[in-house]
C-alpha atoms as a PDB file:
ATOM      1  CA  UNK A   1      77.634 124.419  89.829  1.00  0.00           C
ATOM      2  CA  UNK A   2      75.353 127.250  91.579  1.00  0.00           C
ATOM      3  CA  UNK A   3      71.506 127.373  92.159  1.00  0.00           C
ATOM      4  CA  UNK A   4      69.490 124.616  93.246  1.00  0.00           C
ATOM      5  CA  UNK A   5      72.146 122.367  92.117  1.00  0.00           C
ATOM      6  CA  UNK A   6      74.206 123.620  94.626  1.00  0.00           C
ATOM      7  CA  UNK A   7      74.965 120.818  97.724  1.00  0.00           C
ATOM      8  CA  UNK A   8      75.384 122.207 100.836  1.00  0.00           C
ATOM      9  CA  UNK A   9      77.213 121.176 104.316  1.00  0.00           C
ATOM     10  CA  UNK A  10      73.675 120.182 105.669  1.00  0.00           C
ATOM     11  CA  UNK A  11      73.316 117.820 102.791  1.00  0.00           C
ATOM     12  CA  UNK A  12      76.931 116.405 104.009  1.00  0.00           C
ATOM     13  CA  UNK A  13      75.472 116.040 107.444  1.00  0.00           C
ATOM     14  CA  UNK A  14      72.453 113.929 106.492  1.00  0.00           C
ATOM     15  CA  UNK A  15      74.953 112.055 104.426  1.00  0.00           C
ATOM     16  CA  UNK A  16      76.423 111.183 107.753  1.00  0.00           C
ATOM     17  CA  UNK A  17      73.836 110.359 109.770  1.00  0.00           C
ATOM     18  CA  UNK A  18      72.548 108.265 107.037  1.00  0.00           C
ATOM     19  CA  UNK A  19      75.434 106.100 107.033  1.00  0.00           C
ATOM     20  CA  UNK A  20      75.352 104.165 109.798  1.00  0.00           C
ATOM     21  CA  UNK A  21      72.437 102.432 108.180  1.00  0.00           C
ATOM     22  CA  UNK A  22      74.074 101.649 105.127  1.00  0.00           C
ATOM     23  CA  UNK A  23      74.634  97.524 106.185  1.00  0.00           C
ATOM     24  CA  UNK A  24      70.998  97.602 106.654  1.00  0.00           C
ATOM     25  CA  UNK A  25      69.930  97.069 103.581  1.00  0.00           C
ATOM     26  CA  UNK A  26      72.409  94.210 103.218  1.00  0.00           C
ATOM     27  CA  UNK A  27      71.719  91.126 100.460  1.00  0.00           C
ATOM     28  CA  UNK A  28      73.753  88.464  98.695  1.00  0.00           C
ATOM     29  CA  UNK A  29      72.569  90.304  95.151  1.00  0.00           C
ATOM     30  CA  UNK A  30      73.585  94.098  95.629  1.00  0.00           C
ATOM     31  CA  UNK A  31      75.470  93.398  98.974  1.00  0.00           C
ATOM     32  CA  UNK A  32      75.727  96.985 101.280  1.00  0.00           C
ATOM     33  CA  UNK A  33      74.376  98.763  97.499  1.00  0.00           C
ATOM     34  CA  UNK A  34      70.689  99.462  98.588  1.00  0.00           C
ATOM     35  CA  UNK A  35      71.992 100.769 101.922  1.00  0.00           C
ATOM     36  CA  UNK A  36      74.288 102.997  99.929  1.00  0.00           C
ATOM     37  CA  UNK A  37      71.255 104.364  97.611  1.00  0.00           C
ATOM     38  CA  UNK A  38      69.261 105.350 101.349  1.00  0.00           C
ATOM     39  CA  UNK A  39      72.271 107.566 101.815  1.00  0.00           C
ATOM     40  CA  UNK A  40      72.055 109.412  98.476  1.00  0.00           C
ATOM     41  CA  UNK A  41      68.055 109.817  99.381  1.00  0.00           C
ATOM     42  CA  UNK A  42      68.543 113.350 100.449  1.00  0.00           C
ATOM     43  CA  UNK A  43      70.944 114.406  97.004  1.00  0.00           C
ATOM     44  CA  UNK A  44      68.294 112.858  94.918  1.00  0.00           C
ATOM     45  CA  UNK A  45      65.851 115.000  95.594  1.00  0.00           C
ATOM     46  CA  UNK A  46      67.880 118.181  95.741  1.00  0.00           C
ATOM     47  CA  UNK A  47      69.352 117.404  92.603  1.00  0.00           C
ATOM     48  CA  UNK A  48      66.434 115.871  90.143  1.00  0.00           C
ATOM     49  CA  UNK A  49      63.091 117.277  89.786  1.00  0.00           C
ATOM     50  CA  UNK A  50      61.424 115.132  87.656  1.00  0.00           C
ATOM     51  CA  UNK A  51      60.617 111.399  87.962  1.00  0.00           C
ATOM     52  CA  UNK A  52      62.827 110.398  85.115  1.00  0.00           C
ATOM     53  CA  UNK A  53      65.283 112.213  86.821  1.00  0.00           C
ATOM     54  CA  UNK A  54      65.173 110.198  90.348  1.00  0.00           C
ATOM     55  CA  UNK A  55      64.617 107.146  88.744  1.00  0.00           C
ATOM     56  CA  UNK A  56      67.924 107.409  86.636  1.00  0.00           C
ATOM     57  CA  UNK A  57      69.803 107.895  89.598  1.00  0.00           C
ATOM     58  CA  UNK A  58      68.107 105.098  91.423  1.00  0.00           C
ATOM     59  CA  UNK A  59      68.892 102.629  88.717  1.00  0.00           C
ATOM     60  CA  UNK A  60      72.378 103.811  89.215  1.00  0.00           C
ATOM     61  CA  UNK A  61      72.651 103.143  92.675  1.00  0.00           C
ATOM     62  CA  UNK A  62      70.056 100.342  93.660  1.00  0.00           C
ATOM     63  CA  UNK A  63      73.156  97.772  91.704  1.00  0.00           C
ATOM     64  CA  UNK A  64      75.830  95.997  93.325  1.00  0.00           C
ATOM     65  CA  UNK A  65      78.296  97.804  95.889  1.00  0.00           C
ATOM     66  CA  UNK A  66      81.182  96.765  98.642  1.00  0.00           C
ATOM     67  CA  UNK A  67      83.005  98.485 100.655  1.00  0.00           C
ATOM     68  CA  UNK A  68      83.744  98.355 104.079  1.00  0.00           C
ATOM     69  CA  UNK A  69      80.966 100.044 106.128  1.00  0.00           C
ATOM     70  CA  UNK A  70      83.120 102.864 107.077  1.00  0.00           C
ATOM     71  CA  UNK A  71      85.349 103.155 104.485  1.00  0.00           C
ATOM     72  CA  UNK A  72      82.682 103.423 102.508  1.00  0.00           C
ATOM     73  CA  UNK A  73      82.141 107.452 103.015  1.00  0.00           C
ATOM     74  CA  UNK A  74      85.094 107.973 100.980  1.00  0.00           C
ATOM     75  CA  UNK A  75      82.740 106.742  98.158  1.00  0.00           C
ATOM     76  CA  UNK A  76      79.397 108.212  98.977  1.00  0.00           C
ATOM     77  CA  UNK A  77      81.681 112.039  99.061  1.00  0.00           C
ATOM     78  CA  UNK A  78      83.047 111.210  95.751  1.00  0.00           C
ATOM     79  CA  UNK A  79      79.708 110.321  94.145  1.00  0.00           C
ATOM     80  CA  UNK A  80      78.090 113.137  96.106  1.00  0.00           C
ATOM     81  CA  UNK A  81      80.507 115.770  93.743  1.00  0.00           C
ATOM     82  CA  UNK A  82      80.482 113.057  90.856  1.00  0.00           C
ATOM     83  CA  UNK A  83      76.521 113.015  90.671  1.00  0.00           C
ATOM     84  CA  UNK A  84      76.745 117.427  91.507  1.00  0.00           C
ATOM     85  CA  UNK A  85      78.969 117.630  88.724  1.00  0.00           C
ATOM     86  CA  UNK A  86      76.890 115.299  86.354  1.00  0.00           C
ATOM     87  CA  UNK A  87      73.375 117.241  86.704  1.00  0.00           C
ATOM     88  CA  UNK A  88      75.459 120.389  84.750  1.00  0.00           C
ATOM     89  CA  UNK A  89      77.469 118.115  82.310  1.00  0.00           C
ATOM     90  CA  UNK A  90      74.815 115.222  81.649  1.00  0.00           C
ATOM     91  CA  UNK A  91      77.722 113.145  79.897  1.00  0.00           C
ATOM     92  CA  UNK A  92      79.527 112.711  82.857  1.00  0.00           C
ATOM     93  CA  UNK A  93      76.734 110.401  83.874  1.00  0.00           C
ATOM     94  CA  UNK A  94      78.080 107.183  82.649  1.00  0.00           C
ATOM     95  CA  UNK A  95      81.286 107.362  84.631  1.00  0.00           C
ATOM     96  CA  UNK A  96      79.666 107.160  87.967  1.00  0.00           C
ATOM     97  CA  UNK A  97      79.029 103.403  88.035  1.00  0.00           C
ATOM     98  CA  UNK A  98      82.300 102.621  86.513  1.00  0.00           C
ATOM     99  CA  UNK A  99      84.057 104.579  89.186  1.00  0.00           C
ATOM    100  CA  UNK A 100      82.313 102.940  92.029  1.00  0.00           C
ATOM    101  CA  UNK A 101      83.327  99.400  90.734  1.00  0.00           C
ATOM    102  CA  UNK A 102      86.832 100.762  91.293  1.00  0.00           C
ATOM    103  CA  UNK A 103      86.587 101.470  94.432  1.00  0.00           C
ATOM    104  CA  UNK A 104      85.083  98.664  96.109  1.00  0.00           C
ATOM    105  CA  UNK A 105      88.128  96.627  96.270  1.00  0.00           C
ATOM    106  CA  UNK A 106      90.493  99.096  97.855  1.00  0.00           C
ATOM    107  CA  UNK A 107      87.898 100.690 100.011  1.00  0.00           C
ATOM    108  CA  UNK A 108      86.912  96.962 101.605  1.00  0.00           C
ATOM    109  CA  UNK A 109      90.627  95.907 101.786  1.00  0.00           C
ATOM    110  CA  UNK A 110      91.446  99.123 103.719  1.00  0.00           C
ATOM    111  CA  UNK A 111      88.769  98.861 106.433  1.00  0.00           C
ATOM    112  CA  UNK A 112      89.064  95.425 106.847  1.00  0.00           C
ATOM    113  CA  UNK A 113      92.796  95.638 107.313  1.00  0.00           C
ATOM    114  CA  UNK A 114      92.448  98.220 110.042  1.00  0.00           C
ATOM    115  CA  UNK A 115      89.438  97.874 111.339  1.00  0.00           C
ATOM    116  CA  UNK A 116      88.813  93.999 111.718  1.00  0.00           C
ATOM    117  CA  UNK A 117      91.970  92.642 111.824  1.00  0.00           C
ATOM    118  CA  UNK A 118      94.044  95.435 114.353  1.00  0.00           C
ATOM    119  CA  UNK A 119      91.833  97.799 115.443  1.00  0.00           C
ATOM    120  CA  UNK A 120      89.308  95.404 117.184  1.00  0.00           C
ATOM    121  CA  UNK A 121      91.656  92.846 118.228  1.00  0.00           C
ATOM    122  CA  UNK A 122      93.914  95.969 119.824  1.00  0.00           C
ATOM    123  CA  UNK A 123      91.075  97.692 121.745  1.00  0.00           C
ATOM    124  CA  UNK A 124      89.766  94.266 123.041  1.00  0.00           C
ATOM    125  CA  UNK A 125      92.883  93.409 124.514  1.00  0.00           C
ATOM    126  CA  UNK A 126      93.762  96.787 126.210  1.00  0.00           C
ATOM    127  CA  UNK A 127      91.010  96.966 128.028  1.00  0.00           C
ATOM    128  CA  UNK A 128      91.096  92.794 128.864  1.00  0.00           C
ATOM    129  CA  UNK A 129      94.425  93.499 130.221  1.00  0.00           C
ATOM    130  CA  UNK A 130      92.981  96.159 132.370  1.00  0.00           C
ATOM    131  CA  UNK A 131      90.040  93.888 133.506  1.00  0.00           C
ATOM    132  CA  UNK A 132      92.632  91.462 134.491  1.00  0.00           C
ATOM    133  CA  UNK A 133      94.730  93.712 136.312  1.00  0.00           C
ATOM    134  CA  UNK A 134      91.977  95.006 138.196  1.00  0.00           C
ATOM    135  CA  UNK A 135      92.112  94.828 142.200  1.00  0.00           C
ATOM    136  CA  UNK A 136      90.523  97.569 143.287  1.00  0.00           C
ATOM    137  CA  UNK A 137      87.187  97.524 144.972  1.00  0.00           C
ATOM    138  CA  UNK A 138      85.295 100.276 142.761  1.00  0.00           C
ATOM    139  CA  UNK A 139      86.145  98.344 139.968  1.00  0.00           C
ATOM    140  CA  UNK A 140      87.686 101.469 138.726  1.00  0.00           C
ATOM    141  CA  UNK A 141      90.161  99.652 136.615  1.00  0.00           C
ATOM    142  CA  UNK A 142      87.751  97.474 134.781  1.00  0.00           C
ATOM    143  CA  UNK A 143      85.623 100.470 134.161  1.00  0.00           C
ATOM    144  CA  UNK A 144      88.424 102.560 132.727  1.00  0.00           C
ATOM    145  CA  UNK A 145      88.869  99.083 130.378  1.00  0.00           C
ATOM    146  CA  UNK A 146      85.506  99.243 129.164  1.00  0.00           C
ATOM    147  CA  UNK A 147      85.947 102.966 128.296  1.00  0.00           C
ATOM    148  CA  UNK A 148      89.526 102.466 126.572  1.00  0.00           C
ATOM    149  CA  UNK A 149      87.441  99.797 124.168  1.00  0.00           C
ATOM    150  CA  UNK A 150      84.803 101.500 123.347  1.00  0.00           C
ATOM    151  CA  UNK A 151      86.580 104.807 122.708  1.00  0.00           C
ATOM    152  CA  UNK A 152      89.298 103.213 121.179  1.00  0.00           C
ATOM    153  CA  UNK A 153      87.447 101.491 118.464  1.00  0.00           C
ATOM    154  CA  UNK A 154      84.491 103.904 117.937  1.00  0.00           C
ATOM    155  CA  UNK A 155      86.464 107.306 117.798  1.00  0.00           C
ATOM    156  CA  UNK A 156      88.440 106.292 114.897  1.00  0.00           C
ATOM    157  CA  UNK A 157      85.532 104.973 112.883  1.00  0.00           C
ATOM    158  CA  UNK A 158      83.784 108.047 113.892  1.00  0.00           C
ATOM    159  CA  UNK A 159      86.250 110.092 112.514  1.00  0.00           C
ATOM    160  CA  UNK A 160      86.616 107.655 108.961  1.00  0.00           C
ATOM    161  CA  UNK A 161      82.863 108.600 108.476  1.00  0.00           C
ATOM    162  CA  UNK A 162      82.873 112.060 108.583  1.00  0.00           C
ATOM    163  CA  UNK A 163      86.584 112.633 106.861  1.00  0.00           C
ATOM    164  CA  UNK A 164      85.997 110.003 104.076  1.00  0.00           C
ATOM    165  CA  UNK A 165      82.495 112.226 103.257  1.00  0.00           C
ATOM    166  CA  UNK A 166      84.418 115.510 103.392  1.00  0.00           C
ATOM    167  CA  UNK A 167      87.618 114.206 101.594  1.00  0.00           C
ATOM    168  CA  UNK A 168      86.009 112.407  99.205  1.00  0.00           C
ATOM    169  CA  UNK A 169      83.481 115.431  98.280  1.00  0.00           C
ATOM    170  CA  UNK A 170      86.798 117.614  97.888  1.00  0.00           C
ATOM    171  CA  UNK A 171      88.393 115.168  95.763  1.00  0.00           C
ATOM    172  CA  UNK A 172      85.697 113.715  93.509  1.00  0.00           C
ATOM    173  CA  UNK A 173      87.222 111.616  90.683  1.00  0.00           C
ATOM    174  CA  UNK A 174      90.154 111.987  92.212  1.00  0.00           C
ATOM    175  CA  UNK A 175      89.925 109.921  95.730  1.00  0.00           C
ATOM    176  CA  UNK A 176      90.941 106.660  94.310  1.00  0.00           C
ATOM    177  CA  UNK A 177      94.832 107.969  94.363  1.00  0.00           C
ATOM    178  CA  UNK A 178      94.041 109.240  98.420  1.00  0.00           C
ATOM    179  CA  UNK A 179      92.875 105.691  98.845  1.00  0.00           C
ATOM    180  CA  UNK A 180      95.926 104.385  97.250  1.00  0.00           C
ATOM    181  CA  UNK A 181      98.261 106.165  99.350  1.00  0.00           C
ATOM    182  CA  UNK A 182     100.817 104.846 101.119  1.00  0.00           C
ATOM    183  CA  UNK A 183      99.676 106.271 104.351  1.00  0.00           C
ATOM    184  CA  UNK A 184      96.911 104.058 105.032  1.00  0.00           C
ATOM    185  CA  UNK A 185      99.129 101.094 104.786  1.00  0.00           C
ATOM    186  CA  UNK A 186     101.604 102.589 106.982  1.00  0.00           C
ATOM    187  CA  UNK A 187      98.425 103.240 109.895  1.00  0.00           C
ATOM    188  CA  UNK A 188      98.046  99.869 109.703  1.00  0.00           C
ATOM    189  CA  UNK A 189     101.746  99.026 110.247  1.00  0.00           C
ATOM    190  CA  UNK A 190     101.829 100.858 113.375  1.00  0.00           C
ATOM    191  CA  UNK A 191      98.361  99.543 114.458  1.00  0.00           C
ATOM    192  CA  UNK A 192      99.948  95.975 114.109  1.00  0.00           C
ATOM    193  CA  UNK A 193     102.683  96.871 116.170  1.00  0.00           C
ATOM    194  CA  UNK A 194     100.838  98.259 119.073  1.00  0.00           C
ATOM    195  CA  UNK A 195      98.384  94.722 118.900  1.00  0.00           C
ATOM    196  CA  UNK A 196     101.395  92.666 118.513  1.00  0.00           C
ATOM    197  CA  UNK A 197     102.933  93.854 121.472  1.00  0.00           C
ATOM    198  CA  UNK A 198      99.623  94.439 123.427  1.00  0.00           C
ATOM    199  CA  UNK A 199      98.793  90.348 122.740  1.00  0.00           C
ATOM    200  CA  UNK A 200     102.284  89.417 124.010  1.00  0.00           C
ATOM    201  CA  UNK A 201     101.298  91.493 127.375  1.00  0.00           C
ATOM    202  CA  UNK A 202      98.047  90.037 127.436  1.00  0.00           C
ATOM    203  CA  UNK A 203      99.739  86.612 127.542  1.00  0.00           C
ATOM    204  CA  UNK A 204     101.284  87.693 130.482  1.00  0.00           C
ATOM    205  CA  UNK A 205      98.778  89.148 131.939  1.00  0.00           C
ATOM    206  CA  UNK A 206      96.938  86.379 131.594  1.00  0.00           C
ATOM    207  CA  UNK A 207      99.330  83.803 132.503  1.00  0.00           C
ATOM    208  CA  UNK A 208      99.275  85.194 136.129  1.00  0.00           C
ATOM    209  CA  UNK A 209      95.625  85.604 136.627  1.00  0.00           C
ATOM    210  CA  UNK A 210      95.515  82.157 136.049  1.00  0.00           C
ATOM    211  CA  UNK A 211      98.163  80.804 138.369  1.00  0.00           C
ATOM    212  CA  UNK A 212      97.158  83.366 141.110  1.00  0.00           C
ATOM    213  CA  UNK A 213      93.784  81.267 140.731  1.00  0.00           C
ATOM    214  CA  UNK A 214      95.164  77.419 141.092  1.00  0.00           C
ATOM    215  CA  UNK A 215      96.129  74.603 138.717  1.00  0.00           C
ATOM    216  CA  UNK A 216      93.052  74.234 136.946  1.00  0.00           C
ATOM    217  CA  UNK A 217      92.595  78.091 135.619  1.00  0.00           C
ATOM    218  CA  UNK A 218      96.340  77.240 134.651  1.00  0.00           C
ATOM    219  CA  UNK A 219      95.793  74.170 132.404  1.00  0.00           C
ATOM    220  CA  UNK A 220      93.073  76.229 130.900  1.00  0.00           C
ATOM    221  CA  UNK A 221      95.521  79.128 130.402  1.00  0.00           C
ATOM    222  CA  UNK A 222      97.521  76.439 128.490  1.00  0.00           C
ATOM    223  CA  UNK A 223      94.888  74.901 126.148  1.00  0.00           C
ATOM    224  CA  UNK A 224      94.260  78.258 125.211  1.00  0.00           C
ATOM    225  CA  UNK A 225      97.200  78.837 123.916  1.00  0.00           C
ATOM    226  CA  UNK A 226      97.354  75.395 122.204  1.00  0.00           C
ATOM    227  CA  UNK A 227      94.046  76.963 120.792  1.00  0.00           C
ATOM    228  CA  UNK A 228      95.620  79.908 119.696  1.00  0.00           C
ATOM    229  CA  UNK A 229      98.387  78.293 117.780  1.00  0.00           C
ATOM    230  CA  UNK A 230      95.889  76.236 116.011  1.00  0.00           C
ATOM    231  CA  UNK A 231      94.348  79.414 115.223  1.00  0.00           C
ATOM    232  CA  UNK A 232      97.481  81.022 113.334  1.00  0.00           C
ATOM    233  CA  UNK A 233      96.745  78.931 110.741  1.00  0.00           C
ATOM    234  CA  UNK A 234      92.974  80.676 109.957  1.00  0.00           C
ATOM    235  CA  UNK A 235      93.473  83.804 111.652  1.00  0.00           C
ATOM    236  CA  UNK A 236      95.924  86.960 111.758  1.00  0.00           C
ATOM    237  CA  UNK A 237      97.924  86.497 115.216  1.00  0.00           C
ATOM    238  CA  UNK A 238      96.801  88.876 117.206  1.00  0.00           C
ATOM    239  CA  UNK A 239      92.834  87.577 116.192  1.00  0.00           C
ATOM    240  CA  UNK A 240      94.862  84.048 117.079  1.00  0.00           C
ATOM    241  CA  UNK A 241      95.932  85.620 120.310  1.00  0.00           C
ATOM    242  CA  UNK A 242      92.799  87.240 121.822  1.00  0.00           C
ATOM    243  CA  UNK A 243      90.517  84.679 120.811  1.00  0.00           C
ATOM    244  CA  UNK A 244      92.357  81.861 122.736  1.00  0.00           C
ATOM    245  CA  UNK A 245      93.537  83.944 125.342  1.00  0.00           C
ATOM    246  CA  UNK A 246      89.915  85.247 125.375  1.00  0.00           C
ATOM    247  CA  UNK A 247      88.523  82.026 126.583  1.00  0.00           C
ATOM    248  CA  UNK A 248      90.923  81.926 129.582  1.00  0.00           C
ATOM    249  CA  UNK A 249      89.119  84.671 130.902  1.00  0.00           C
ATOM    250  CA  UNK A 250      85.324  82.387 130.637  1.00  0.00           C
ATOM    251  CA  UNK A 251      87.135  79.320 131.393  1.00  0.00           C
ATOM    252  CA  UNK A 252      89.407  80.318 133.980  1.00  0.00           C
ATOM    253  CA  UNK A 253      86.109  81.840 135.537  1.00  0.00           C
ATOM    254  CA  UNK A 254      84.176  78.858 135.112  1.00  0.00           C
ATOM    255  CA  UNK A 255      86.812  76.671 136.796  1.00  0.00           C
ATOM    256  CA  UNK A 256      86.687  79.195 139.708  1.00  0.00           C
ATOM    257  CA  UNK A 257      83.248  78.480 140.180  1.00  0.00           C
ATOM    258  CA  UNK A 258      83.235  74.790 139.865  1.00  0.00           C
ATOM    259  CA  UNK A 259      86.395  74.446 142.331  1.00  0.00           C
END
């Protein structure tokens, strides 16, 4: 590959900066599929010079696609190389929509795994616990709650973005087995165990802010929990957890106000 053909790391830049718009596209036929296609925007017309060209590669890439939103850069690297590769050896064309259908179903297990299910759940209730803990007059605590959250949660997916472009532009072909991994798997593991043990603090946490506030934030602190185990059986436990417990927080508030 050489020439005009040649990608470079600004193309990988627009790549990501494009794809944080890659839900916005979303639809019940193609799913997050046009939003991928506005990524590739910028390749397509580095890469193809004639209509016939662009329109080819639009047909490719305007079709059905899932993935979770962040995970999803693991897939717009590979086809970045995949589509490189293709414009020197035309017959490598037809693999590039088979090889996107592969990866769909790891890529949205993944970041749904991680993301949704620990990561959100994990942030949310660090920095609840710190709101909660909070008796300082600066509100210093609560602050440094709200900044654990949304660094927590946004760092990392930062991070998945740009890597998954870069790794998967190494790897080409090849990133399915670096999805595959065991590692990714393992992250999650750990993640779990932080949230599990963050949700049982919580409850604690939680437990006393209520009974420093009177009987009634206390029966609320308890019908949350009844809530919660009702929940088990339609959510993961720690979504269970700091859902129910969640509501303490409004109710509890609510009953402060009333009383």
């Amino acid at each position: 590959m050489a020439g005009l053909n040649q990608l470079t790391r600004g193309d990988h830049w627009r790549l990501f900066w494009r794809s944080f718009y890659i839900q916005t596209g979303w639809n019940f036929k193609t799913l997050i599929g046009n939003g991928f296609c506005f990524c590739l925007i910028p390749v397509a017309r580095k890469l193809f010079r004639t209509p016939e060209g662009k329109k080819s590669f639009f047909n490719r890439h305007l079709a059905f696609f899932n993935a979770h939103p962040y995970f999803a850069s693991y897939a717009l690297g590979a086809v970045l190389r995949l589509e490189e590769e293709a414009v020197e050896d035309p017959g490598r064309v037809g693999m590039i929509v088979p090889f996107k259908e592969k990866l769909t179903g790891p890529l949205g297990a993944i970041g749904d795994r991680i993301f949704w299910e620990l990561l959100k759940p994990l942030t949310a209730l660090v920095g609840g616990s710190l709101i909660l803990l909070d008796k300082t007059e600066d509100y210093s605590l609560s602050l440094l709650g709200l900044f654990l959250f949304l660094a927590g949660y946004n760092l990392p997916h930062l991070w998945v973005r740009f890597r998954g472009i870069k790794k998967g532009y190494v790897l080409g072909i090849n990133v399915l087995a670096e999805i595959l991994s065991p590692k990714y798997p393992r992250l999650a593991g750990v993640i779990g165990t932080f949230a599990t043990v963050m949700a049982g603090l919580f409850i604690i946490v939680g437990g006393q802010w209520s009974l420093d506030r009177g009987w009634v934030q206390f029966m609320v602190f308890i019908s949350s929990g009844t809530l919660g185990l009702f929940l088990l059986k339609r959510a993961s436990f720690v979504w269970a957890l700091a859902s129910a417990f969640g509501m303490t927080l409004v109710w509890g508030w609510l009953g402060t106000v009333v009383v």
